[in-house]
N, C-alpha and C. Protein backbone atom coordinates (compact mmCIF):
# COMPACT_ATOMS: atom_id res chain seq x y z
N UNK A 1 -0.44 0.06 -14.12
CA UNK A 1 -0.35 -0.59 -12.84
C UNK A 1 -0.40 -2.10 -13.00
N UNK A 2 -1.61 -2.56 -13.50
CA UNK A 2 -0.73 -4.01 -14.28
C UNK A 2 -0.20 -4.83 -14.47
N UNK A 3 0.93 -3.86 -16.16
CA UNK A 3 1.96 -4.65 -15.97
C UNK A 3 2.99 -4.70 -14.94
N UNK A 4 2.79 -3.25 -14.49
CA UNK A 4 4.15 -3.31 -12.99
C UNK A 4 3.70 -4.68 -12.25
N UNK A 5 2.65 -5.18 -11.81
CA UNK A 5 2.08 -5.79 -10.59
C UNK A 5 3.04 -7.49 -10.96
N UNK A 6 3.24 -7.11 -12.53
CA UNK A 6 3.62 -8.43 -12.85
C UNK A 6 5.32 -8.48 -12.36
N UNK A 7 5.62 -7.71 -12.12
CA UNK A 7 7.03 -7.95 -11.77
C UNK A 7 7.51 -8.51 -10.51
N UNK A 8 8.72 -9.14 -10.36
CA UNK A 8 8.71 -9.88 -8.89
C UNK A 8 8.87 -8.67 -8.01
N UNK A 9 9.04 -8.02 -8.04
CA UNK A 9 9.89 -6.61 -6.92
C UNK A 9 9.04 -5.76 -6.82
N UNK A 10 7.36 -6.17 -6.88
CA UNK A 10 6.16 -5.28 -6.80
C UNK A 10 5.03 -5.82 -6.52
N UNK A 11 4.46 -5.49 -5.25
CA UNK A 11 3.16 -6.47 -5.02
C UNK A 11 1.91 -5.39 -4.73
N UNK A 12 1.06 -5.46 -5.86
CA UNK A 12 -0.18 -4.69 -5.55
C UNK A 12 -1.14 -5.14 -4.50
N UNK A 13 -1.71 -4.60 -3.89
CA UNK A 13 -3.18 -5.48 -3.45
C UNK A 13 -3.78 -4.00 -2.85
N UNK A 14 -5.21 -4.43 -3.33
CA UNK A 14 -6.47 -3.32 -3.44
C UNK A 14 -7.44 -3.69 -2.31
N UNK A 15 -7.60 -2.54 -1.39
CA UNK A 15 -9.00 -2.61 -0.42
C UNK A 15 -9.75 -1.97 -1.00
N UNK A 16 -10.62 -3.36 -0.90
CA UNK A 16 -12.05 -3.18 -1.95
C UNK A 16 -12.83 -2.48 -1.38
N UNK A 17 -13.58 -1.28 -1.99
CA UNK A 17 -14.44 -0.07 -1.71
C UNK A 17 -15.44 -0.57 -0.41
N UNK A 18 -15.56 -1.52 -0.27
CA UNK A 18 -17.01 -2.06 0.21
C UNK A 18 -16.52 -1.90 2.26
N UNK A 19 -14.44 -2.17 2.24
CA UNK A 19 -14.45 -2.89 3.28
C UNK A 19 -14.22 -1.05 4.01
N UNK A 20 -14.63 -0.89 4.85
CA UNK A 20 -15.31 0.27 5.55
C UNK A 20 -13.85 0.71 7.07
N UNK A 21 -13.06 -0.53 6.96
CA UNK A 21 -11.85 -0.37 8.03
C UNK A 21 -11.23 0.73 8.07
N UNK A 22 -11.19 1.16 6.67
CA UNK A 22 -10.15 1.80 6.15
C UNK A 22 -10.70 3.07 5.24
N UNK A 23 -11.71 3.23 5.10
CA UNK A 23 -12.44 3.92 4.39
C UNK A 23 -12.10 6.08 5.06
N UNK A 24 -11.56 5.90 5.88
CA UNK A 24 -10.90 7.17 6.83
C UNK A 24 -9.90 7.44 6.26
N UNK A 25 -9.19 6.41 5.44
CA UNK A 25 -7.49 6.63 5.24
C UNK A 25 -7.84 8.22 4.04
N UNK A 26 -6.78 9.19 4.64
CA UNK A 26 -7.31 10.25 3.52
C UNK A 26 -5.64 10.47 2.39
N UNK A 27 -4.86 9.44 2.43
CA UNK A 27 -3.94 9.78 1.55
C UNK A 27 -3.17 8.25 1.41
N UNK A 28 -2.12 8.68 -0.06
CA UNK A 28 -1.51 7.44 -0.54
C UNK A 28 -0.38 7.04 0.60
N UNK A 29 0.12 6.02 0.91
CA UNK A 29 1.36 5.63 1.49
C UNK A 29 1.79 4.04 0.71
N UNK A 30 3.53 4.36 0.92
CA UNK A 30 4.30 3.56 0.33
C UNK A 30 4.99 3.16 1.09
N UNK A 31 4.77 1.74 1.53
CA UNK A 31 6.49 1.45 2.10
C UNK A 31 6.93 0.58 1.56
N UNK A 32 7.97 1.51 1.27
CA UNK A 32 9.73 0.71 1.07
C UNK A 32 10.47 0.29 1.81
N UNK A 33 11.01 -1.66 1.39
CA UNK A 33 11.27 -2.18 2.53
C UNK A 33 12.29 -2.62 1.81
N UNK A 34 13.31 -3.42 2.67
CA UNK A 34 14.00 -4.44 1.90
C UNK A 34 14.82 -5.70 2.92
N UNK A 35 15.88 -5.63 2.94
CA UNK A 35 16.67 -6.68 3.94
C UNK A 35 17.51 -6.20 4.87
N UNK A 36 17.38 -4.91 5.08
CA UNK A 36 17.54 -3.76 6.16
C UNK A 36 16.73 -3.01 6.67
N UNK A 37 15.86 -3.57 7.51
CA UNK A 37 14.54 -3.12 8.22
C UNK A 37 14.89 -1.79 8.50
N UNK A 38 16.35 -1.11 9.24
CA UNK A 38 16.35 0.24 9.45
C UNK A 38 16.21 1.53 8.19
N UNK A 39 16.83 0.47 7.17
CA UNK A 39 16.76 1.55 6.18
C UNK A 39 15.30 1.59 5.18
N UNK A 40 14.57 1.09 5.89
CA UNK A 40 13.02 1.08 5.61
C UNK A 40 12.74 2.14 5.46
N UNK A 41 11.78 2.44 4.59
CA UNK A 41 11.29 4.43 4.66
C UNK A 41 9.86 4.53 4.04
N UNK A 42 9.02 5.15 4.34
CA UNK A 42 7.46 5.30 4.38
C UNK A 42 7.59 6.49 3.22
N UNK A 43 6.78 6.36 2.61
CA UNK A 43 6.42 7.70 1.81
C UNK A 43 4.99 8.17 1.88
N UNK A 44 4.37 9.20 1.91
CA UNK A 44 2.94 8.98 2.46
C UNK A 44 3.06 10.69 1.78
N UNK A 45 1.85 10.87 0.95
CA UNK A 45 1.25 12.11 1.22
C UNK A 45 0.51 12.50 1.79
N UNK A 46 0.25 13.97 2.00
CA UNK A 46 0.25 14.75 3.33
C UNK A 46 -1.19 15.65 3.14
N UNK A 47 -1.38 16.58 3.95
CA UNK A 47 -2.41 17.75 3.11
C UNK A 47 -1.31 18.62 2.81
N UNK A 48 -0.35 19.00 3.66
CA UNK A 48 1.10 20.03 2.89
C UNK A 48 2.05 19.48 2.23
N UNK A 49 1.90 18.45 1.37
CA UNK A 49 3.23 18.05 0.67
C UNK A 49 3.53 16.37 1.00
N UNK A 50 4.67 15.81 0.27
CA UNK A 50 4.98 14.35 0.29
C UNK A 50 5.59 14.61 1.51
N UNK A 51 5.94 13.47 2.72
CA UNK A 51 6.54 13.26 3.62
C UNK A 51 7.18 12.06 3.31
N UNK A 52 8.57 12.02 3.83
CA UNK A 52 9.33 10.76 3.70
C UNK A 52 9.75 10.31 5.32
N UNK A 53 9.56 9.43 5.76
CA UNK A 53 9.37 9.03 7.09
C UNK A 53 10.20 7.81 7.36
N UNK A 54 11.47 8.08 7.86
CA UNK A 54 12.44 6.97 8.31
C UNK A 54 12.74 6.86 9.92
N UNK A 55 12.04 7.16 10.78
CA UNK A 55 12.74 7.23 12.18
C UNK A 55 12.26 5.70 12.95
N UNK A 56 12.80 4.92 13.44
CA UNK A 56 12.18 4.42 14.03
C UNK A 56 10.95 3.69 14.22
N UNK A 57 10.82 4.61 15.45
CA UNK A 57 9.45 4.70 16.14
C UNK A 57 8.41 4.55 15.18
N UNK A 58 8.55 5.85 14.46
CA UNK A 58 7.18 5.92 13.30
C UNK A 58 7.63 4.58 12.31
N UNK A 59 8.10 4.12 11.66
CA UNK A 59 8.57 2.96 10.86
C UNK A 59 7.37 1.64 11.64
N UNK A 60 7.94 2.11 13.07
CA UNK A 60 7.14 0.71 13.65
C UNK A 60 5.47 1.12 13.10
N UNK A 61 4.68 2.20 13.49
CA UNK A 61 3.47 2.51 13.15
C UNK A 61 3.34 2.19 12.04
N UNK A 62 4.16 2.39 11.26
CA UNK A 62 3.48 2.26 10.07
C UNK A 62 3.63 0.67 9.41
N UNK A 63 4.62 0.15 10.10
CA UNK A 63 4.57 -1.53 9.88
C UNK A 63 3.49 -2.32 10.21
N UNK A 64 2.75 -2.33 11.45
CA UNK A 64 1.69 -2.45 12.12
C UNK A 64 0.62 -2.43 11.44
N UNK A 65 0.41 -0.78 10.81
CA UNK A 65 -0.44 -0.80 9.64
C UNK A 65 -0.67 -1.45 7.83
N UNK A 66 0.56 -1.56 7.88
CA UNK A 66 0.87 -2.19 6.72
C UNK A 66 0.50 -3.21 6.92
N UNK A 67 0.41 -4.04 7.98
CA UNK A 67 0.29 -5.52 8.30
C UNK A 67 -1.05 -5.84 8.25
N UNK A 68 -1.89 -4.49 8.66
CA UNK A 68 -3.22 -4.56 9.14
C UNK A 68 -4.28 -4.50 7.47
N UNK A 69 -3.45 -3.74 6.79
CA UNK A 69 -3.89 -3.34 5.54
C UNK A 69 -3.46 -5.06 4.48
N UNK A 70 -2.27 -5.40 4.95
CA UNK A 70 -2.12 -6.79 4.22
C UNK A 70 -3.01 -8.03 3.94
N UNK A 71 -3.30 -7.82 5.83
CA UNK A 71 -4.31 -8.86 6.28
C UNK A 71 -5.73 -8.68 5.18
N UNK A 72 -6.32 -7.40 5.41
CA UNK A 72 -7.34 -7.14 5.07
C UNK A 72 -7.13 -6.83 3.36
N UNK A 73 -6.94 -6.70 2.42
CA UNK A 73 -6.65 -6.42 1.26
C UNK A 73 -6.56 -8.10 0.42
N UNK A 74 -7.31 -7.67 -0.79
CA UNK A 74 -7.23 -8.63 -1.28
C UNK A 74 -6.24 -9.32 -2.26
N UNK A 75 -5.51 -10.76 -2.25
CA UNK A 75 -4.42 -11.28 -2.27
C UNK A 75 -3.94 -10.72 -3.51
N UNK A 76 -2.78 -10.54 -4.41
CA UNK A 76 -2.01 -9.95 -5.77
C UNK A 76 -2.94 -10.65 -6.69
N UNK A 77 -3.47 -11.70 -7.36
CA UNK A 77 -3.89 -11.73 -7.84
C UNK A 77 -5.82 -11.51 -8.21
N UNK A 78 -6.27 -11.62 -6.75
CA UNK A 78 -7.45 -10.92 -7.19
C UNK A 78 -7.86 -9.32 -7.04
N UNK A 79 -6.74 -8.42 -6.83
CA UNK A 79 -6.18 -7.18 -6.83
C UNK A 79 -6.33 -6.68 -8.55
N UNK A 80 -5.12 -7.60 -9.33
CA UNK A 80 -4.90 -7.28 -10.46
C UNK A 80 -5.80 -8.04 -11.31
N UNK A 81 -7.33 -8.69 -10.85
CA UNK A 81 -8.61 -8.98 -11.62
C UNK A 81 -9.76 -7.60 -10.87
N UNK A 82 -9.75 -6.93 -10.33
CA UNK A 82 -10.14 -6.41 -9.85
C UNK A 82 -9.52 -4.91 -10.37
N UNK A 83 -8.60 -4.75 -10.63
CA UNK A 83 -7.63 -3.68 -11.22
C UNK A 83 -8.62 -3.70 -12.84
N UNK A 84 -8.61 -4.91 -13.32
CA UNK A 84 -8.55 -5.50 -14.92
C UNK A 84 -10.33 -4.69 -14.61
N UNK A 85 -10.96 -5.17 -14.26
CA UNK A 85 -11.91 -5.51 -14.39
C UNK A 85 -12.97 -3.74 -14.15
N UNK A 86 -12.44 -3.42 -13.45
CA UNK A 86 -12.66 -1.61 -13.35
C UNK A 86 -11.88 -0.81 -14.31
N UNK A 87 -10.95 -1.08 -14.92
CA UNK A 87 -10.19 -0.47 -16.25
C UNK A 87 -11.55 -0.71 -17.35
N UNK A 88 -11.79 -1.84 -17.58
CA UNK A 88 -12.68 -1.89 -18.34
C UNK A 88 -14.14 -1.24 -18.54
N UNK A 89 -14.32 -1.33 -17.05
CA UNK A 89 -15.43 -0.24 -17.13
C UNK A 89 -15.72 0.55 -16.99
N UNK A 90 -14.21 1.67 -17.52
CA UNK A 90 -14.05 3.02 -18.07
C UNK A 90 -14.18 3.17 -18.81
């Protein structure tokens, strides 16, 4: 995870255990974005399986959240010292 973080076309950032906003979230989500907001698409697992989520409506929810999770998450680089730094103390 890492070295991916180092690439331009990948931005990590980690909510740190402590911040409690988010501490409900019970699965991974991905969004994929680019310079066609419609062809935006969420990936999120589920309790039955991966869901891939392009409509709309839901796109907007989950932008909202993404935004909310941006805000609150800490910036790419103290993500990937924070990444570094718990690797190690495995």
């Amino acid at each position: 995870m890492l070295d991916l973080s180092e690439a331009g076309h990948i931005t990590v950032r980690v909510i740190p255990f402590t911040l409690e906003r988010f501490d409900d979230t019970g699965s991974a989500m991905i969004y994929a974005g680019g310079g066609i907001p419609r062809l935006d698409t969420v990936v999120r697992d589920a309790p039955h399986g991966t869901v891939f989520i392009d409509a709309e409506a839901q796109l907007g929810v989950f932008r909202t959240l993404f935004r909310r999770v941006e805000a609150s998450s800490l910036d790419p680089e103290q993500s990937r010292d924070l990444i570094h730094n718990l690797a190690k103390e495995l």
